[in-house]
Protein backbone atom coordinates (compact mmCIF):
# COMPACT_ATOMS: atom_id res chain seq x y z
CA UNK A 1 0.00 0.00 0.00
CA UNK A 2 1.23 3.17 -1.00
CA UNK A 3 1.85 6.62 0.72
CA UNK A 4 0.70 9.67 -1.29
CA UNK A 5 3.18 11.82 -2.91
CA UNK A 6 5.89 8.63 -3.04
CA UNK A 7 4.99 8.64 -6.72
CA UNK A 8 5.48 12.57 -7.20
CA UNK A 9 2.68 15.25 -7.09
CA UNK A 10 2.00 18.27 -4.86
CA UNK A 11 5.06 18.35 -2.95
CA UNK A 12 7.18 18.91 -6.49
CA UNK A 13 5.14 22.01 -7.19
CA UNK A 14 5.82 24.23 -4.18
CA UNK A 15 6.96 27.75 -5.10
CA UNK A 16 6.71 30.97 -4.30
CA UNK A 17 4.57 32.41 -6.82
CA UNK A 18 1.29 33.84 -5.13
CA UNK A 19 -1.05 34.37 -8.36
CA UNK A 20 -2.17 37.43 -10.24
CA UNK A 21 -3.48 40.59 -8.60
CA UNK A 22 -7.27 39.14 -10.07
CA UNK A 23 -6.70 35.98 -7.98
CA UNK A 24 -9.11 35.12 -5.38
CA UNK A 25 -7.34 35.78 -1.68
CA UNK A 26 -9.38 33.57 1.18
CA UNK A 27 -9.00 33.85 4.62
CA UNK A 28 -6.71 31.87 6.83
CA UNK A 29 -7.76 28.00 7.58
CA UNK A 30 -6.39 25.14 8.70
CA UNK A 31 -7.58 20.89 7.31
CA UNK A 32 -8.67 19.27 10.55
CA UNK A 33 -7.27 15.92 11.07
CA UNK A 34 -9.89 14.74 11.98
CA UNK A 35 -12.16 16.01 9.41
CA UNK A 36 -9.60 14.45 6.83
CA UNK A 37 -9.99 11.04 8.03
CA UNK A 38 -13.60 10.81 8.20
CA UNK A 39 -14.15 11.77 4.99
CA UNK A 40 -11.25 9.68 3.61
CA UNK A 41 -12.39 6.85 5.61
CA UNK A 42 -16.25 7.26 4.18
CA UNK A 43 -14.67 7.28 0.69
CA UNK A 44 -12.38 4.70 0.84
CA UNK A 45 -14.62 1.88 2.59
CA UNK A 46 -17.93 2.92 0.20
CA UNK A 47 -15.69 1.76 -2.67
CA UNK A 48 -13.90 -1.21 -0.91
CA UNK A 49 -15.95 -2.51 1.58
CA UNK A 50 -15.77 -5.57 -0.62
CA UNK A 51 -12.47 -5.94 -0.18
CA UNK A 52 -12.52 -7.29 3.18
CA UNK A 53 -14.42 -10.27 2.14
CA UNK A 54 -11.56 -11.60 0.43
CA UNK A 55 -9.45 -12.01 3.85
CA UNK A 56 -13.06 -13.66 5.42
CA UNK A 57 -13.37 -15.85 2.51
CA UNK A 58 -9.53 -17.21 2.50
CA UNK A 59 -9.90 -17.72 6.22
CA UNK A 60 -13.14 -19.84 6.16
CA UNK A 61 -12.33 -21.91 2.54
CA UNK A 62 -10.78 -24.50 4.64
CA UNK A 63 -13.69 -25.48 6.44
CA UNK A 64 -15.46 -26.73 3.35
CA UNK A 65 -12.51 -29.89 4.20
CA UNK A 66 -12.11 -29.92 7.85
CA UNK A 67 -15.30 -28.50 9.09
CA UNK A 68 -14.36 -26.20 12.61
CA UNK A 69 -15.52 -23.30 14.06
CA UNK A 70 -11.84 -22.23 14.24
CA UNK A 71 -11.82 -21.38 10.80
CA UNK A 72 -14.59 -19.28 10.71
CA UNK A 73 -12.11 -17.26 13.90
CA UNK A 74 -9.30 -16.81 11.77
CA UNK A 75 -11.55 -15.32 8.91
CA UNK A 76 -12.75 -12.86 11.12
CA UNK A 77 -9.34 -11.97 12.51
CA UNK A 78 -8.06 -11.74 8.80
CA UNK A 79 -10.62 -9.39 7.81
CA UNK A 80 -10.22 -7.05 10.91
CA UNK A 81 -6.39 -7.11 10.22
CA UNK A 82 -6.85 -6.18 6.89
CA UNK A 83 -9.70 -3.43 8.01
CA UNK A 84 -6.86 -2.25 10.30
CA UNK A 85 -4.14 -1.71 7.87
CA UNK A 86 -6.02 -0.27 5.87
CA UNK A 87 -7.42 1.99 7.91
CA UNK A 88 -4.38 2.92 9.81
CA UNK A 89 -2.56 3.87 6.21
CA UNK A 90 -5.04 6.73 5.87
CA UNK A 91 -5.06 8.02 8.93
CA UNK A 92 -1.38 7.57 8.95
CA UNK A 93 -1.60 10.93 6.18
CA UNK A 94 -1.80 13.12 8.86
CA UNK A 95 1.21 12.26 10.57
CA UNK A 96 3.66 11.65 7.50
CA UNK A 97 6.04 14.55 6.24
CA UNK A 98 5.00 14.67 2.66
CA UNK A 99 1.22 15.45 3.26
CA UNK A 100 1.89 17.53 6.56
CA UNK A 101 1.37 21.09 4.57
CA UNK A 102 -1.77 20.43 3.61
CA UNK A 103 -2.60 20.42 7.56
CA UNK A 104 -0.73 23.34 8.31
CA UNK A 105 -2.65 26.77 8.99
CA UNK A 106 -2.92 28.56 5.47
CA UNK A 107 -4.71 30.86 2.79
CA UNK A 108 -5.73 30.12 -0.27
CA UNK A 109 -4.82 32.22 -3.48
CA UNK A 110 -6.65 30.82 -6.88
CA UNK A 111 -6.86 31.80 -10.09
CA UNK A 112 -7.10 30.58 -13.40
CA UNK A 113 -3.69 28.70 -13.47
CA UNK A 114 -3.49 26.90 -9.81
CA UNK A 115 -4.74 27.05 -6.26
CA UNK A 116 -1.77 28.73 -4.22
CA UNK A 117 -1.43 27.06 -0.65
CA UNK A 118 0.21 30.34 1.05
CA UNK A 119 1.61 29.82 4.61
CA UNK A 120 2.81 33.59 4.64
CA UNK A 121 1.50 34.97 1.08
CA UNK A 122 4.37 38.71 1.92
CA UNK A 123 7.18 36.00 1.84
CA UNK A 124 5.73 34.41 -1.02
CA UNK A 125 5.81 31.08 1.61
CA UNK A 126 3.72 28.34 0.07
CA UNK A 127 3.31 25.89 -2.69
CA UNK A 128 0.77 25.53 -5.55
CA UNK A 129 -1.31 22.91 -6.65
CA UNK A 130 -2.16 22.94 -10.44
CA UNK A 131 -5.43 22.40 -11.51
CA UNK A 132 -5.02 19.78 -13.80
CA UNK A 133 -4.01 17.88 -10.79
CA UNK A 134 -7.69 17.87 -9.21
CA UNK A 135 -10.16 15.11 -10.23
CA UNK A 136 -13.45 16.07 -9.51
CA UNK A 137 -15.11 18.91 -6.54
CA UNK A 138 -17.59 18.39 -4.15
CA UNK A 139 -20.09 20.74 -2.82
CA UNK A 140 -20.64 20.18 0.69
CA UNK A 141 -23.20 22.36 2.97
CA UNK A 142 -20.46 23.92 4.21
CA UNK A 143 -17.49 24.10 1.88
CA UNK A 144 -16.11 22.42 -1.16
CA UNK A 145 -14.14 19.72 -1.29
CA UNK A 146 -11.02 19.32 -4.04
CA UNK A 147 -10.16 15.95 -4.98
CA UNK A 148 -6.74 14.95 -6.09
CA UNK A 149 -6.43 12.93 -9.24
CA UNK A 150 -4.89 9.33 -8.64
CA UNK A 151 -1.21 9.39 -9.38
CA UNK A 152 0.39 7.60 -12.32
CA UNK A 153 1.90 4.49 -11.49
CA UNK A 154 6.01 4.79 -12.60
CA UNK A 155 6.79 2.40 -15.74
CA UNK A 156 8.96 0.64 -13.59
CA UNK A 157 7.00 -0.68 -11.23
CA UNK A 158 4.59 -3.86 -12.51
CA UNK A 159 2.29 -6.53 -12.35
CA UNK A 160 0.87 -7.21 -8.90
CA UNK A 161 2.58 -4.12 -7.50
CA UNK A 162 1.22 -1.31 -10.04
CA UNK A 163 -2.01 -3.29 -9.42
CA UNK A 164 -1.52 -2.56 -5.28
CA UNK A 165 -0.40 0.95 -6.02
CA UNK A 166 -3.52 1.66 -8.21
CA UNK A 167 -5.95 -0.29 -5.96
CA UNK A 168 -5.29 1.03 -2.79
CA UNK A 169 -4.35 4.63 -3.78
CA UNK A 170 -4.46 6.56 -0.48
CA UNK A 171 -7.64 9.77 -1.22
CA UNK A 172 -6.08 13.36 -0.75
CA UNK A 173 -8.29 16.61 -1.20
CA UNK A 174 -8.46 20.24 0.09
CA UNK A 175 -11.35 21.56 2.10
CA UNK A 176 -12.23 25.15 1.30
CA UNK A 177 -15.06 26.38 3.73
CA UNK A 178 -17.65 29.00 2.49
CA UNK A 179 -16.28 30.94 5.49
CA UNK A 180 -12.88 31.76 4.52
CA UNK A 181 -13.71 34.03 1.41
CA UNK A 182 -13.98 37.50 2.23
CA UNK A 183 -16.93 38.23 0.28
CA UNK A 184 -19.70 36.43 -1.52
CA UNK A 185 -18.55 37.39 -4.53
CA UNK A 186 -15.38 35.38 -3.97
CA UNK A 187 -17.36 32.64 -3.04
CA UNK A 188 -19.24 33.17 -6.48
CA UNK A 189 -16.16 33.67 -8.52
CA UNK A 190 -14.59 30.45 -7.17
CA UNK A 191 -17.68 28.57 -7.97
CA UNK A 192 -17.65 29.70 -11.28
CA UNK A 193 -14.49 28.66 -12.37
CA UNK A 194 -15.07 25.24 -11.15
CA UNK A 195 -18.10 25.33 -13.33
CA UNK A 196 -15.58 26.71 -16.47
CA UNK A 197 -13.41 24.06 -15.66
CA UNK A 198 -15.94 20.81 -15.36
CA UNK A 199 -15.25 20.46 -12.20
CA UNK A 200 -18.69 21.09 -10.80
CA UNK A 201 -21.64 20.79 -13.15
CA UNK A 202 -23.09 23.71 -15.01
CA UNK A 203 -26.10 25.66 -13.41
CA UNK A 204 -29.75 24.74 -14.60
């Protein structure tokens, strides 16, 4: 299972640039932990929940020969292993040094090009996140929320491992509350160029 960022991405596009003087400025805020892995964990086990049959099954496919309620133990403990390590490598993002900026306390610059992550936007402090590199954008009641595409898997690495690194891709995304832009104009603005960009779907 794979750590995000050990495959490239945000981390290799900090800089110091902090957008146009058109960009959208937002307010200081700061990714909750624990926020993070709720979501994360919501997303991750809607998609694989089935996933943790395959430990249950493996553990119980011996009993079809030597019938015993043992076996039907060790499937269990196989599948809560596997729930476990699974579990623990997301919530493990909060603790690791390439995803730590995106818990740090920060504002937001955007514009057309990329969405500047600005720890101190006067000493041009910060890195910037391309758009190209986010998926898809929900709308939550009280923010948005910016998904990270899945990285590419490296030439190099094959068969059973590219399939482990694409399968259980850790989920990374940015939370922008409605309360850190200044105005609702900003807040309009921003949701517009999502719309421009496909990100969120077009207004009735």
């Amino acid at each position: 299972m794979q750590q995000p960022n050990q495959r490239g991405g945000y981390r290799q596009q900090q800089q110091a640039q902090v957008g146009s003087p058109l960009a959208i400025r937002t307010k200081k805020h700061q990714l909750d932990s624990n926020l993070y892995t709720r979501v994360a964990m919501g997303y991750v086990w809607r998609k694989e929940w089935w996933f943790a049959v395959i430990p249950f099954v493996v553990g119980v496919l011996p009993a079809v020969i030597w019938p015993s309620w043992w076996w039907l133990t060790s499937g269990l403990v196989l599948t809560l292993l596997y729930v476990l390590l699974r579990s623990s490598q997301i919530t493990a993002v909060t603790q690791v040094e390439q995803t730590k900026p995106l818990f740090e306390r920060m504002s937001y610059v955007i514009d057309q090009r990329q969405i500047g992550l600005m720890q101190n936007e006067k000493e041009g402090r910060g890195m910037g996140v391309n758009w190209e590199m986010i998926g898809r954008v929900q709308r939550e009641p009280d923010g948005y929320l910016l998904w990270f595409r899945n990285q590419d898997v490296p030439a190099e690495v094959t068969g059973w491992k590219a399939w482990v690194a694409r399968t259980f891709e850790t989920p990374m995304f940015l939370h922008v509350p409605f309360k850190v832009f200044n105005s609702p104009n900003d807040q309009k603005l921003f949701e517009s160029m999502l719309r421009r960009k496909n990100l969120l779907p077009a207004e009735a």
